[in-house]
Protein backbone atom coordinates (compact mmCIF):
# COMPACT_ATOMS: atom_id res chain seq x y z
CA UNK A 1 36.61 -44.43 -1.25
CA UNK A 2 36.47 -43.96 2.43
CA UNK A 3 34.21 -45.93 4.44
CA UNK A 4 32.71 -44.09 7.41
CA UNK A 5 32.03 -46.15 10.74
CA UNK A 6 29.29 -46.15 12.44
CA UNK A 7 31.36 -45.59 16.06
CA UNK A 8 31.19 -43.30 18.37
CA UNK A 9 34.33 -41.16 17.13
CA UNK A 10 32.14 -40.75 13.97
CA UNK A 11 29.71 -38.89 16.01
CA UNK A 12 31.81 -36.12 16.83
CA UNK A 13 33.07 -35.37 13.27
CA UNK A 14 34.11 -32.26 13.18
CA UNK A 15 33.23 -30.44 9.59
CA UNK A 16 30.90 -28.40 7.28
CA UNK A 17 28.09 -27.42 9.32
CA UNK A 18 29.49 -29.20 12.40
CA UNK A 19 31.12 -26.93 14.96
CA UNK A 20 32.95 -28.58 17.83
CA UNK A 21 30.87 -29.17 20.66
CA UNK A 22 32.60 -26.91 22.73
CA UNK A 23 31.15 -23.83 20.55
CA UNK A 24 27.62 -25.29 20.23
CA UNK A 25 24.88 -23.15 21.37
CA UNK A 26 23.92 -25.20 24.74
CA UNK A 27 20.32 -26.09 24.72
CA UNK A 28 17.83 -23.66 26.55
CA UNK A 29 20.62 -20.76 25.80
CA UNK A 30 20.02 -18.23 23.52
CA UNK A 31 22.94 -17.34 21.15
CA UNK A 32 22.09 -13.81 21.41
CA UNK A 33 21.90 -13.24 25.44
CA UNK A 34 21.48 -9.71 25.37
CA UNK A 35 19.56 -9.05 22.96
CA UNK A 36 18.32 -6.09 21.02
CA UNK A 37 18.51 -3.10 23.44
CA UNK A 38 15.22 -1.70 24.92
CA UNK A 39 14.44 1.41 23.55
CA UNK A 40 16.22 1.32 19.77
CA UNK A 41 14.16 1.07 17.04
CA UNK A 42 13.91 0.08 13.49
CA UNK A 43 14.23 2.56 10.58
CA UNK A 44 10.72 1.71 9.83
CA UNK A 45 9.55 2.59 12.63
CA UNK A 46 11.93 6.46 12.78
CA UNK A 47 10.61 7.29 8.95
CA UNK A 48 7.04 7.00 10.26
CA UNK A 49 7.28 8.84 13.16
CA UNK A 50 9.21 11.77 10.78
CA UNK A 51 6.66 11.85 8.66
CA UNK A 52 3.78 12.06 11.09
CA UNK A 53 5.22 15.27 12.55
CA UNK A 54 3.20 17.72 12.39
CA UNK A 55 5.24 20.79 11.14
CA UNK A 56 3.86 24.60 10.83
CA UNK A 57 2.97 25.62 7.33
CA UNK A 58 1.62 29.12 6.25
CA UNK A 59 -1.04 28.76 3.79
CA UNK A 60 -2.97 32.05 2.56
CA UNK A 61 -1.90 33.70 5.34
CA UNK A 62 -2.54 31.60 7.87
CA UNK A 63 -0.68 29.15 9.85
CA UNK A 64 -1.53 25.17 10.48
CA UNK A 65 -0.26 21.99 11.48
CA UNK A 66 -0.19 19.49 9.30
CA UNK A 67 1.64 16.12 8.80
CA UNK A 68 5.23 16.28 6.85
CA UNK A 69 4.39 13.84 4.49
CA UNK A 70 1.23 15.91 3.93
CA UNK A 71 3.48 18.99 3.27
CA UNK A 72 5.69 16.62 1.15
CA UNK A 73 2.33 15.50 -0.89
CA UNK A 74 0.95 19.07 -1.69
CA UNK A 75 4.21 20.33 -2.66
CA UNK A 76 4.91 17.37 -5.04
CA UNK A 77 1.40 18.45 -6.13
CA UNK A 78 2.52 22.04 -6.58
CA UNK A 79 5.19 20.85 -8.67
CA UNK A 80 3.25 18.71 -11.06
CA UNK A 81 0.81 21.48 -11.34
CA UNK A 82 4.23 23.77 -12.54
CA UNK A 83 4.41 20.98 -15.50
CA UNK A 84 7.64 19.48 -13.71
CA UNK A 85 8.09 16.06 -15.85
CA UNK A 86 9.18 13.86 -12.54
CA UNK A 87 7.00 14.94 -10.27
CA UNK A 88 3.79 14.62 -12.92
CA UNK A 89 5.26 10.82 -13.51
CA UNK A 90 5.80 10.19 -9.32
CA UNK A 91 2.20 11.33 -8.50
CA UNK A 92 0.47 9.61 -11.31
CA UNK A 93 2.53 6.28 -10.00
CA UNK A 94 1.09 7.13 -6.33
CA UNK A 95 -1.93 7.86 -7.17
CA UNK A 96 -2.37 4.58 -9.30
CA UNK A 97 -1.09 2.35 -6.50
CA UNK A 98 -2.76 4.31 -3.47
CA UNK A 99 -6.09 5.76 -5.15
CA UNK A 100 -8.59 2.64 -4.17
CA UNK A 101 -6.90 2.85 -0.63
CA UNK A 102 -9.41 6.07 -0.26
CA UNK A 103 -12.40 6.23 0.31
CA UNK A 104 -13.24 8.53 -2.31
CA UNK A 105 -11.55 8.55 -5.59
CA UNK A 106 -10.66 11.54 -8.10
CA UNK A 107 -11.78 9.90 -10.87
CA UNK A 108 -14.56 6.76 -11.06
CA UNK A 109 -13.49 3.86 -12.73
CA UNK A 110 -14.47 2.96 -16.10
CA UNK A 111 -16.26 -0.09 -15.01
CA UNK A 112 -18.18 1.84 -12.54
CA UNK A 113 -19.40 4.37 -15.24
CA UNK A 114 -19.96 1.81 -17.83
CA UNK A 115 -22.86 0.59 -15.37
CA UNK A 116 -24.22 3.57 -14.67
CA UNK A 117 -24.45 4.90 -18.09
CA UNK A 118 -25.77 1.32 -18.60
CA UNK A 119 -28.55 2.34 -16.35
CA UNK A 120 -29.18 5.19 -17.42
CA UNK A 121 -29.53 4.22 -20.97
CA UNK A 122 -31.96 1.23 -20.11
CA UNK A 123 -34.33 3.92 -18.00
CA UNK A 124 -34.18 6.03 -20.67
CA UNK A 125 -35.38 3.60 -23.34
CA UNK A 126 -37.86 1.52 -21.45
CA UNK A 127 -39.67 5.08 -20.62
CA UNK A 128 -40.24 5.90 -24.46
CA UNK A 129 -41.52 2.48 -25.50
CA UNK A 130 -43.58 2.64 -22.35
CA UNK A 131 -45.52 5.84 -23.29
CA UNK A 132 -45.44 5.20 -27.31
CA UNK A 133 -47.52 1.88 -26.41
CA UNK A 134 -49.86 3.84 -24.10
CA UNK A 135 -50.40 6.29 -26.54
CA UNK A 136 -50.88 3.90 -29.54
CA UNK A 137 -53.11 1.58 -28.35
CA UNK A 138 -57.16 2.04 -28.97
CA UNK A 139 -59.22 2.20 -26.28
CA UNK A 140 -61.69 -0.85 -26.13
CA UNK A 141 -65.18 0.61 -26.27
């Protein structure tokens, strides 16, 4: 076994995860001087602005402006309606993971229901018992 000294040769080791100092980033230097160029952007950033294009779509006869990815929506709609397998299975996944995004939803949630029915159901049988008692009880003369 090797014994390493503590001297100032063993300071510039040269090795795994120890360039020479010569190719060291120098401190205060950036090791990417230029940068990323002004202007270019990320793919993000291209994908939304291509799908917030408005493009021209005829629609009973008349013509609008909408959104692409609106476009791209309503036709995956279309196709789903047509009983295509894929696109049924793609805009039930959407709508599962993108549904409580919106402020209103297609169908209420079973919770939501539950409690309502709930109230209903309690209104509906305090009201009965409410009127057999009036109607039951003997006046006190």
């Amino acid at each position: 076994m090797r014994s390493r000294k503590t001297s100032a040769s063993s300071k510039s080791h040269v090795g795994y995860r120890r360039p020479p100092k010569a190719t060291r980033f120098k401190k205060g230097k950036s090791g990417n001087p230029r940068g990323r160029p002004k202007g270019s952007r990320d793919i993000g950033n291209v994908l939304l602005d291509v799908t917030r294009q408005k493009i021209p779509v005829t629609e009973n006869g008349r013509t609008r402006r909408m959104p692409a990815l609106e476009v791209m929506l309503r036709r995956l709609t279309n196709e789903a309606i047509q009983n295509d397998q894929g696109a049924l299975k793609l805009l039930f996944t959407l709508m599962e993971r993108y549904a409580d995004l919106t402020e209103t939803t297609i169908v209420p949630k079973r919770d939501e229901v539950l409690a309502e029915d709930q109230e209903i159901l309690e209104r509906y049988l305090k009201k009965p018992s409410a009127t057999a008692a009036d109607s039951t009880e003997e006046p006190d003369n």
